[in-house]
PDB file of N, CA and C in Angstrom:
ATOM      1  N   UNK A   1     142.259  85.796 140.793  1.00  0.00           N
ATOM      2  CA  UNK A   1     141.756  84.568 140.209  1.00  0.00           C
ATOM      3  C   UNK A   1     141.132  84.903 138.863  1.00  0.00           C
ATOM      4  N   UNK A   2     141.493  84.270 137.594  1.00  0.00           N
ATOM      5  CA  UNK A   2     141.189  84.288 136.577  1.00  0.00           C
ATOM      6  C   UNK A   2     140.312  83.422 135.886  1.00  0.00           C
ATOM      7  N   UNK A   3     139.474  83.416 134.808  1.00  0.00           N
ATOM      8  CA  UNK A   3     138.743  81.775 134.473  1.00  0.00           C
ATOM      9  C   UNK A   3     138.694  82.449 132.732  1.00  0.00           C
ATOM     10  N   UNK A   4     138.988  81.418 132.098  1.00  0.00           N
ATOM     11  CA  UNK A   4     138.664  81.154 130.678  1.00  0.00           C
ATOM     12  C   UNK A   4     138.671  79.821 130.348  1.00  0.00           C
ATOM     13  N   UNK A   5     137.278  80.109 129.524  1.00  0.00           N
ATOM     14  CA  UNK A   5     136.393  78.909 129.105  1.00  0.00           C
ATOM     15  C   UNK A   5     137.023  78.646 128.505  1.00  0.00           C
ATOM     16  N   UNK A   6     137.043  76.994 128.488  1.00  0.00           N
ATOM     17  CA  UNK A   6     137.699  75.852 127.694  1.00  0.00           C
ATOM     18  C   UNK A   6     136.680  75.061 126.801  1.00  0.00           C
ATOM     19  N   UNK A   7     136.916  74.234 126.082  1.00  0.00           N
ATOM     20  CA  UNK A   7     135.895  73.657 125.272  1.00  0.00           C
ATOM     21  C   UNK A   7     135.848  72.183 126.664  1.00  0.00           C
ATOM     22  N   UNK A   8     137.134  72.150 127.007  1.00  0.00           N
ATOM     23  CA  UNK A   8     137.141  70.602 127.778  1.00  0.00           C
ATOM     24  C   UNK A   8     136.372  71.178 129.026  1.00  0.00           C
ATOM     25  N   UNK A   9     135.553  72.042 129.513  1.00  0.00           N
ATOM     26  CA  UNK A   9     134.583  72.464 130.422  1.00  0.00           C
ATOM     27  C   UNK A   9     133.279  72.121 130.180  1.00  0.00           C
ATOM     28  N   UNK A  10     133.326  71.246 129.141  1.00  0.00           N
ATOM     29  CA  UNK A  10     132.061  71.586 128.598  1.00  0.00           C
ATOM     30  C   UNK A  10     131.265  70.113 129.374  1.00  0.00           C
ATOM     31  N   UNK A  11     131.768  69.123 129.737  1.00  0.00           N
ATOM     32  CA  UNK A  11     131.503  68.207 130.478  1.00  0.00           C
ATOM     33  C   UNK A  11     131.182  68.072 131.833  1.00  0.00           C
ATOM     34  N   UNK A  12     132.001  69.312 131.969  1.00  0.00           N
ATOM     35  CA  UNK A  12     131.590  69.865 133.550  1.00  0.00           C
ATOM     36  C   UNK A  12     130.146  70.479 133.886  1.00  0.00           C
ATOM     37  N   UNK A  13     130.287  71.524 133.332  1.00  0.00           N
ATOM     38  CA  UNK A  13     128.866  72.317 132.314  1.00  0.00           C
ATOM     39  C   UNK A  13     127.594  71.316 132.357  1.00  0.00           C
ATOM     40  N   UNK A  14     128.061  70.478 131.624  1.00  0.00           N
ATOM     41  CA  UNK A  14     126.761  69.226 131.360  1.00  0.00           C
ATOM     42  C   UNK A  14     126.301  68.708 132.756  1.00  0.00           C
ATOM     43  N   UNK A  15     127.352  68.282 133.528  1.00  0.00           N
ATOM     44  CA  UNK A  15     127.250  67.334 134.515  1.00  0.00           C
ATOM     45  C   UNK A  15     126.480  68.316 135.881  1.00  0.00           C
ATOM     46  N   UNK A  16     126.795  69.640 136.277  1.00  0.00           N
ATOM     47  CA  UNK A  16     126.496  70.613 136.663  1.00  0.00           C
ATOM     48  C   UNK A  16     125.043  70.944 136.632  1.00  0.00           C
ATOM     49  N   UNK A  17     124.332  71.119 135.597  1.00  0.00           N
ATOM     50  CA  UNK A  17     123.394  71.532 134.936  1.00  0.00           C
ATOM     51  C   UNK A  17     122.877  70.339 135.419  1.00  0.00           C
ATOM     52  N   UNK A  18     123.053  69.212 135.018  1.00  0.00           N
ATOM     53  CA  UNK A  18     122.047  68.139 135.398  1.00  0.00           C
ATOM     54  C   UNK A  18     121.997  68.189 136.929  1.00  0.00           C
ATOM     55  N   UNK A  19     122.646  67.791 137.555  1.00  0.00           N
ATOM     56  CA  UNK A  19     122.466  68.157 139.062  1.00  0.00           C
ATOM     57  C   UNK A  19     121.545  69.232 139.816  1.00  0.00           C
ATOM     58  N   UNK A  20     121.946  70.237 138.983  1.00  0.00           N
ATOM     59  CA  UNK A  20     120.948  71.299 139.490  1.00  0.00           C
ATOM     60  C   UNK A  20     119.154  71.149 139.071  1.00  0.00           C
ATOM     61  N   UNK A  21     119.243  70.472 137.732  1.00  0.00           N
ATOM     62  CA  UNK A  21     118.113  70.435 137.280  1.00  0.00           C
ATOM     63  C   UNK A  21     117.058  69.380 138.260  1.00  0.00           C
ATOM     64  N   UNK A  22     118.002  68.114 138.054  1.00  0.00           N
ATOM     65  CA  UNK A  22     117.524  67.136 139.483  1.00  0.00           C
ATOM     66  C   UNK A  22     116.947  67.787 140.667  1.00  0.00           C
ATOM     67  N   UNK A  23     117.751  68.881 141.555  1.00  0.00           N
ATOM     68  CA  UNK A  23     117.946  69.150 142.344  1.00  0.00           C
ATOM     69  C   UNK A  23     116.523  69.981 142.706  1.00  0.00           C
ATOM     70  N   UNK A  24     116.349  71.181 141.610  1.00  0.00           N
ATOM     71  CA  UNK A  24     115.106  71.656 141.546  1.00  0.00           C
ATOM     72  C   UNK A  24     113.753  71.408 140.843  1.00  0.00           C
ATOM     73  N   UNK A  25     113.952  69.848 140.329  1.00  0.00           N
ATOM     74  CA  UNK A  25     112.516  68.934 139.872  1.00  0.00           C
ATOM     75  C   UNK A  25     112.013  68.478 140.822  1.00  0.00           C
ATOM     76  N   UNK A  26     110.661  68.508 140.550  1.00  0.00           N
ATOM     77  CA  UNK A  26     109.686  67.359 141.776  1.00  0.00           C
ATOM     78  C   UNK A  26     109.748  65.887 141.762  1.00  0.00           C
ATOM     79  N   UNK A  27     110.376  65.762 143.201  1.00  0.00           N
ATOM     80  CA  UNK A  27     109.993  63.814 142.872  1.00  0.00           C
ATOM     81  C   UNK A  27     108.353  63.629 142.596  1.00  0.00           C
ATOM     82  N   UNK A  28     107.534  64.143 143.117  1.00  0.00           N
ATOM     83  CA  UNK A  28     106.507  63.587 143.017  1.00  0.00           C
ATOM     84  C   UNK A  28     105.733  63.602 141.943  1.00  0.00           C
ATOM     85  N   UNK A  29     106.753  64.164 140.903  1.00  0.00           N
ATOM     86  CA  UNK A  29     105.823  64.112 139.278  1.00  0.00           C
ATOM     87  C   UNK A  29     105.369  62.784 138.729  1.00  0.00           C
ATOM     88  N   UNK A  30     103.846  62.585 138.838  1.00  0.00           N
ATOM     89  CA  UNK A  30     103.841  60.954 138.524  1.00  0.00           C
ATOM     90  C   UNK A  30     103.537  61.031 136.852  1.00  0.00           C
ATOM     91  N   UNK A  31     103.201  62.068 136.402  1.00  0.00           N
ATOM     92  CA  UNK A  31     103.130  62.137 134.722  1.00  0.00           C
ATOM     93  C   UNK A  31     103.725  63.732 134.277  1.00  0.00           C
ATOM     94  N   UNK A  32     105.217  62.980 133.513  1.00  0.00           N
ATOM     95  CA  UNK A  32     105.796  63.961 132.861  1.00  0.00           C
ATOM     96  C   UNK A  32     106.793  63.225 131.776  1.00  0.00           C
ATOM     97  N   UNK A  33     106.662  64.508 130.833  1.00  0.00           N
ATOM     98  CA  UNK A  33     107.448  63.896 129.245  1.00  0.00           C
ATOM     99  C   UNK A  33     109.019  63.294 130.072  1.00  0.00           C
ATOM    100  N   UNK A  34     109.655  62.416 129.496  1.00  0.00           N
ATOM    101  CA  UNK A  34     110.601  61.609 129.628  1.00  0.00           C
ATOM    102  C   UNK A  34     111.581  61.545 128.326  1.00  0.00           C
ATOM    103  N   UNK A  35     113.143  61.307 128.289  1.00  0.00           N
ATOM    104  CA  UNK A  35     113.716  61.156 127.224  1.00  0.00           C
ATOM    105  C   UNK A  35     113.875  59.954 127.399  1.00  0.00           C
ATOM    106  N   UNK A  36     113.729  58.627 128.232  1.00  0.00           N
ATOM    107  CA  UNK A  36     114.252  57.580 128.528  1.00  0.00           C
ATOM    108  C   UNK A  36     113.928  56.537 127.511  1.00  0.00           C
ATOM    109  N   UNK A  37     114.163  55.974 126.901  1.00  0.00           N
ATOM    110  CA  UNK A  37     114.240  55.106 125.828  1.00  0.00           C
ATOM    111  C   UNK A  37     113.462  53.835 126.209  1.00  0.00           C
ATOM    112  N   UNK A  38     113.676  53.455 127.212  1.00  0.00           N
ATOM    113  CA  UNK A  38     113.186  52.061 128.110  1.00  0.00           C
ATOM    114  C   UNK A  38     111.274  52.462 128.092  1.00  0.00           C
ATOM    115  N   UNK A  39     111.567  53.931 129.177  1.00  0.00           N
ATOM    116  CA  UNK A  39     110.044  54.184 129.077  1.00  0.00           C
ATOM    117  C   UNK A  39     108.805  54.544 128.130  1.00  0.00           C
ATOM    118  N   UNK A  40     109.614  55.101 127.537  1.00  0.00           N
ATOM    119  CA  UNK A  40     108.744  55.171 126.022  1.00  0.00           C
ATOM    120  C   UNK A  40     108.860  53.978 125.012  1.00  0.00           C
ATOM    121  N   UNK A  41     109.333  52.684 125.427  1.00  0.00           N
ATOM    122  CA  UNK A  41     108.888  51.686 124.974  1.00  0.00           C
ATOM    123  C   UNK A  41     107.932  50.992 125.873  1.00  0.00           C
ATOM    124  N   UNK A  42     107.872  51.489 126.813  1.00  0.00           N
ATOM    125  CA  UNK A  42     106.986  50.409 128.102  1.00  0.00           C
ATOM    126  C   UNK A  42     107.573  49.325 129.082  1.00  0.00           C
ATOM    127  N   UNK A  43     108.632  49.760 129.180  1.00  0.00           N
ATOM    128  CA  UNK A  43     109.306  49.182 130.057  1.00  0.00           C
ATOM    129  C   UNK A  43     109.264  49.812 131.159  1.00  0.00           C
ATOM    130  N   UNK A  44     108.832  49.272 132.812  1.00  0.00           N
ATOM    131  CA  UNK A  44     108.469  50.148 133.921  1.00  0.00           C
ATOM    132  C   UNK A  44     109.702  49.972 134.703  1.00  0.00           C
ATOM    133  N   UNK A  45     110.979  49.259 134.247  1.00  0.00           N
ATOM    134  CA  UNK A  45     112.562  49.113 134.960  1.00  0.00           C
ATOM    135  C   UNK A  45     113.419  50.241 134.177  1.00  0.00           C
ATOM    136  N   UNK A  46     113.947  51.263 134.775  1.00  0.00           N
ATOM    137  CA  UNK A  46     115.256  51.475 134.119  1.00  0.00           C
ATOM    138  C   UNK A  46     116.351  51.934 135.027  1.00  0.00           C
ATOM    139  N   UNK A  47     117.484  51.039 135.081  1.00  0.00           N
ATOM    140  CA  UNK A  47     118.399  52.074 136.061  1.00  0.00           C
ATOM    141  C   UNK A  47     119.019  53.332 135.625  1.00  0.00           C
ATOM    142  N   UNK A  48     118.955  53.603 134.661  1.00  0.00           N
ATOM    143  CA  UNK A  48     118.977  55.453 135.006  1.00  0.00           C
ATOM    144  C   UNK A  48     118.174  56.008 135.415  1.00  0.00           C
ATOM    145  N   UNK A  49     117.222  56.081 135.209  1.00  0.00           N
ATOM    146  CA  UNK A  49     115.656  56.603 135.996  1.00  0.00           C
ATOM    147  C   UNK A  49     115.713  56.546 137.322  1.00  0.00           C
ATOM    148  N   UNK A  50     116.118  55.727 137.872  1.00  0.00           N
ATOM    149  CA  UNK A  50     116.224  55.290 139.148  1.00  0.00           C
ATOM    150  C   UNK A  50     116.886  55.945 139.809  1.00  0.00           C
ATOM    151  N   UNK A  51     118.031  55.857 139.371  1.00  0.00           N
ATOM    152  CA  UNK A  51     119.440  56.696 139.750  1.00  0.00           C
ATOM    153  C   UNK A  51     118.913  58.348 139.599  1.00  0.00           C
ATOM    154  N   UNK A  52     118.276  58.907 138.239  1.00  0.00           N
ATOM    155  CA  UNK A  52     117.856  60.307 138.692  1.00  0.00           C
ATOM    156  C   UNK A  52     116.576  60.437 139.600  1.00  0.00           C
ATOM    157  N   UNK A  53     115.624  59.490 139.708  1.00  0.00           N
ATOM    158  CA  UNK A  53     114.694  59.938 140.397  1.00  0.00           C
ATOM    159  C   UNK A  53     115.440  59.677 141.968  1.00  0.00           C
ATOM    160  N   UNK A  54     116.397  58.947 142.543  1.00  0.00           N
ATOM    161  CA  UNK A  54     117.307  58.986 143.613  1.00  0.00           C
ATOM    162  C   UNK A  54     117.670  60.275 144.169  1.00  0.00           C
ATOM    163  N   UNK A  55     118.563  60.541 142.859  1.00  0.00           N
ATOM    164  CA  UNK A  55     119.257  61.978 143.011  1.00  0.00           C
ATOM    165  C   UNK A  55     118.416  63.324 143.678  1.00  0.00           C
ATOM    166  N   UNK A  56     116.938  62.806 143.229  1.00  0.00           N
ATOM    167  CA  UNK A  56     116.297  63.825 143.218  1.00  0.00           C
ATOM    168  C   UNK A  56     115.777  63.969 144.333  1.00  0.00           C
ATOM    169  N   UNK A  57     114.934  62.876 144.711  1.00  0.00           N
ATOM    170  CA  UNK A  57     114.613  62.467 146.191  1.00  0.00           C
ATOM    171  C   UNK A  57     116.238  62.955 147.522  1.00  0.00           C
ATOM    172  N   UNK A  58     116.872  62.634 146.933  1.00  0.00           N
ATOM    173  CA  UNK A  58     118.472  62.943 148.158  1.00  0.00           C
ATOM    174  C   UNK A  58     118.017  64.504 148.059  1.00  0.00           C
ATOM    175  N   UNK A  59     118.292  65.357 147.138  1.00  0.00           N
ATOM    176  CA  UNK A  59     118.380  66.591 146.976  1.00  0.00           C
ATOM    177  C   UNK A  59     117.145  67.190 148.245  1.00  0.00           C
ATOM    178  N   UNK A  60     115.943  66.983 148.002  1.00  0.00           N
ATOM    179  CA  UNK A  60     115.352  66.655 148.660  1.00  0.00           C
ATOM    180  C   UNK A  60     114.726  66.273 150.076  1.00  0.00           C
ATOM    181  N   UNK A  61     115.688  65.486 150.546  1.00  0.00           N
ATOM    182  CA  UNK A  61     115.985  65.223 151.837  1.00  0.00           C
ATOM    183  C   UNK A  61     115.533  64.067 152.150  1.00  0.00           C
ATOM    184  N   UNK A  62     114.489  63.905 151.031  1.00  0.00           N
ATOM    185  CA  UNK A  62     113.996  62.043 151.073  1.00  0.00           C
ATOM    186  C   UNK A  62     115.303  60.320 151.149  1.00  0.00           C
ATOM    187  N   UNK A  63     115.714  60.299 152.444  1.00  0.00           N
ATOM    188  CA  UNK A  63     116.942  59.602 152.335  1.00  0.00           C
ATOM    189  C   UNK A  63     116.184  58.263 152.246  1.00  0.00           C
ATOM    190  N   UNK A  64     115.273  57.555 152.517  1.00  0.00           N
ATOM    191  CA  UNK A  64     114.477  56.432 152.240  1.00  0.00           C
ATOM    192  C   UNK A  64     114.297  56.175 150.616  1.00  0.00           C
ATOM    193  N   UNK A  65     113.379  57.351 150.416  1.00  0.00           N
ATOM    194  CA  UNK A  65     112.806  56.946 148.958  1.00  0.00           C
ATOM    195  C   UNK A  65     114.255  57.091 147.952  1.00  0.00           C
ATOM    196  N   UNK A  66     115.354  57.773 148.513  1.00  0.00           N
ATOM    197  CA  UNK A  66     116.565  58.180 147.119  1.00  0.00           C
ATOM    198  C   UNK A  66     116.594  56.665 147.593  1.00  0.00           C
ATOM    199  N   UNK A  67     116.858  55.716 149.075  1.00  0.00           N
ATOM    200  CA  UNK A  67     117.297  54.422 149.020  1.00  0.00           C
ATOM    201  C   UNK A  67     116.714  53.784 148.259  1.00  0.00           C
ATOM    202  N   UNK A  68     115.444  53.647 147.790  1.00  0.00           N
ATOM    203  CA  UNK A  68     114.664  52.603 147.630  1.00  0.00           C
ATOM    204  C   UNK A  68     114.784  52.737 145.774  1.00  0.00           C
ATOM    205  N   UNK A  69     114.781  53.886 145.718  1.00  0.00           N
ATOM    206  CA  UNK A  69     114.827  54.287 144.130  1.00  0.00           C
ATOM    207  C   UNK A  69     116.333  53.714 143.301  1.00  0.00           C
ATOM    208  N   UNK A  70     117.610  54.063 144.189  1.00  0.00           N
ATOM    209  CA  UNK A  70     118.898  53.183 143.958  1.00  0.00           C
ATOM    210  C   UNK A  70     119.501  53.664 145.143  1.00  0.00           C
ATOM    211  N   UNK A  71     120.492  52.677 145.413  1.00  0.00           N
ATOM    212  CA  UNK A  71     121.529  53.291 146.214  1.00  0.00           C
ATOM    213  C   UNK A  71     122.577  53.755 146.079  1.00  0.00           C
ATOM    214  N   UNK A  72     123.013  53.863 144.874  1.00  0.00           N
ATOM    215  CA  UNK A  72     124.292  54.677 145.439  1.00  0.00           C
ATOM    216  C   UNK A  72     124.152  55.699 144.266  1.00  0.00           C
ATOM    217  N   UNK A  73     122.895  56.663 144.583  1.00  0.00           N
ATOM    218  CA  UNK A  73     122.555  57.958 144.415  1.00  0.00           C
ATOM    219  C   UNK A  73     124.051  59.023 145.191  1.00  0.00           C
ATOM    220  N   UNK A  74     123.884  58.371 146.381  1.00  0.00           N
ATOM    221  CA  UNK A  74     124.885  59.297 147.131  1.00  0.00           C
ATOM    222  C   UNK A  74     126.120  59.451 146.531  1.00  0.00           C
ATOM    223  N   UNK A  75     126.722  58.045 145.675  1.00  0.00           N
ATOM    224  CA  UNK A  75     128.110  58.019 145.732  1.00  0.00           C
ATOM    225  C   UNK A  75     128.337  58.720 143.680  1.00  0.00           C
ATOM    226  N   UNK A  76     127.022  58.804 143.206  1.00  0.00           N
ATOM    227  CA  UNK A  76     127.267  59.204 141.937  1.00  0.00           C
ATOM    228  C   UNK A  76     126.882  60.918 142.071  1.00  0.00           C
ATOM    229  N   UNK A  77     126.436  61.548 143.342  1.00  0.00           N
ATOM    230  CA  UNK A  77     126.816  62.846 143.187  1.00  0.00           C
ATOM    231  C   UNK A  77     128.110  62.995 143.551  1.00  0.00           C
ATOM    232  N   UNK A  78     128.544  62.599 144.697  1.00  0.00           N
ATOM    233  CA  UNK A  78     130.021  62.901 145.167  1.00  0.00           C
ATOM    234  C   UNK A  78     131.172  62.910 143.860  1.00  0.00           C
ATOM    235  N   UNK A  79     130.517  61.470 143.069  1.00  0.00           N
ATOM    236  CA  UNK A  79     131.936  61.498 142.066  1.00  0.00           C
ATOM    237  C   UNK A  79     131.362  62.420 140.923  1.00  0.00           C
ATOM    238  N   UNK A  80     129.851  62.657 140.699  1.00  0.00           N
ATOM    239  CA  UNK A  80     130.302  64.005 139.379  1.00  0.00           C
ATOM    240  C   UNK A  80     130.250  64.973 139.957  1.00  0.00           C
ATOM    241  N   UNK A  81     130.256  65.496 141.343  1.00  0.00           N
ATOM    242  CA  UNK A  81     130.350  66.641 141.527  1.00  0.00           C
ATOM    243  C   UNK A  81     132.561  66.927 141.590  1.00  0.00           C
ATOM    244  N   UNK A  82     133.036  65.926 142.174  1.00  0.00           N
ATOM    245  CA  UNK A  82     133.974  65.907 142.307  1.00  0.00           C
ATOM    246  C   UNK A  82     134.983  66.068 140.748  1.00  0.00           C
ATOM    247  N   UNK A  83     134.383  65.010 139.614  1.00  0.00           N
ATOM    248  CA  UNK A  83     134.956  65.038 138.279  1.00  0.00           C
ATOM    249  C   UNK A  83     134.433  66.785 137.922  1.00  0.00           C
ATOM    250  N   UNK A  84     133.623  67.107 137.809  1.00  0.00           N
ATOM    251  CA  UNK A  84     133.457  68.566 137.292  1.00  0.00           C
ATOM    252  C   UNK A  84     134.227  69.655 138.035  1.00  0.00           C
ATOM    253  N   UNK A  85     134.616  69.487 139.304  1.00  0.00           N
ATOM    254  CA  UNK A  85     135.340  70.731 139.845  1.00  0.00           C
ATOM    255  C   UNK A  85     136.505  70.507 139.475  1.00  0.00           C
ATOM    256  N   UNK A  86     137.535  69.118 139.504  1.00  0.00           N
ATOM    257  CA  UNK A  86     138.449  68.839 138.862  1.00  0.00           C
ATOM    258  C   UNK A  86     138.489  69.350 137.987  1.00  0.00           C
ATOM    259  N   UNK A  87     137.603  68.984 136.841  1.00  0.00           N
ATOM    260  CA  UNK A  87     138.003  69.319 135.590  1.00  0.00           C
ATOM    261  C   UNK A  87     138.008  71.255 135.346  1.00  0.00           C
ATOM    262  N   UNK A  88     137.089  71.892 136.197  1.00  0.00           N
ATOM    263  CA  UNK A  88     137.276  73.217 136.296  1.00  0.00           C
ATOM    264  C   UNK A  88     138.512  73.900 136.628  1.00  0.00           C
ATOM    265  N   UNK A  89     138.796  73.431 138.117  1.00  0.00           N
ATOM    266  CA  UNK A  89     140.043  73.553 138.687  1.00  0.00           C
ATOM    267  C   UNK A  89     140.879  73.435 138.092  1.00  0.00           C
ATOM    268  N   UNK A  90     141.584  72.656 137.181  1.00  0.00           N
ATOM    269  CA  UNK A  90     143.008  72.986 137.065  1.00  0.00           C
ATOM    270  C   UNK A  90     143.289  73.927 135.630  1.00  0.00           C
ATOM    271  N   UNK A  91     142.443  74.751 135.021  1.00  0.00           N
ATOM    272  CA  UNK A  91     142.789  75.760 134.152  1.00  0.00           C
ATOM    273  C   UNK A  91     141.795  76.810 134.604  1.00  0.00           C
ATOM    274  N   UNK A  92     142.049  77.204 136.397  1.00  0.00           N
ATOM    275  CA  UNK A  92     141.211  78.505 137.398  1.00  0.00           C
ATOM    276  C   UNK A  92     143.031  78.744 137.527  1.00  0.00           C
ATOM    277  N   UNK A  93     143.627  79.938 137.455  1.00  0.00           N
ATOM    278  CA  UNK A  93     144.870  80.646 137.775  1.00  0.00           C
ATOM    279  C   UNK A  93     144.602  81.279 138.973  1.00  0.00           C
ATOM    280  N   UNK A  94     145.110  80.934 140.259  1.00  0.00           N
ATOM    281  CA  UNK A  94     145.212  81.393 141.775  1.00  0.00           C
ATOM    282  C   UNK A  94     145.522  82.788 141.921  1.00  0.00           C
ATOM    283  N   UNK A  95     146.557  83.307 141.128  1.00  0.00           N
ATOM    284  CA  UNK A  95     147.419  84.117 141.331  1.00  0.00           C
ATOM    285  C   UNK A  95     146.558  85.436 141.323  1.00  0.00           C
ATOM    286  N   UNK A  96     146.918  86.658 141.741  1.00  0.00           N
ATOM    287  CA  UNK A  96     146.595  87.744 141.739  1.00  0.00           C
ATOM    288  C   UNK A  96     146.755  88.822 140.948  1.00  0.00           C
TER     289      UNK A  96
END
């Protein structure tokens, strides 16, 4: 099995990285810097926020609070975890 980096990996890369980062943040951070655009205007709604503080809570094991935060936390890891291995997978060479 062989691997060379592609530039079109690089989405994978991104999507990857965020997951993991989710994965090992605290839900329970109630004050921390934010890039969210909504919140640093003062807006206390945003559905991306939601959706990562979800993600984060699932990771977690919190299956209530990822509910309550959004629901279909579950179905937006499945599909970027699924789009990034795709996109890995088909320039990985099997052969020996």
């Amino acid at each position: 099995m062989t691997y060379k980096y592609k530039n079109s990996h690089l989405e994978a890369y991104f999507w990857l990285i965020a997951l993991v980062s989710l994965a090992l943040s605290s839900p329970d951070e109630a004050t921390h810097y934010t890039l969210c655009i909504f919140k640093n205007l003062g807006f206390n709604f945003c559905p991306g926020c939601g959706l990562g503080h979800s993600i984060t809570y699932l990771f977690h094991g919190r299956l209530l609070d990822a509910w309550q935060a959004h629901p279909l936390a579950p179905i937006a890891v499945v599909v970027l975890l699924y789009r990034s291995f795709k996109i890995l997978r088909k320039d990985i060479n099997f052969t020996t």
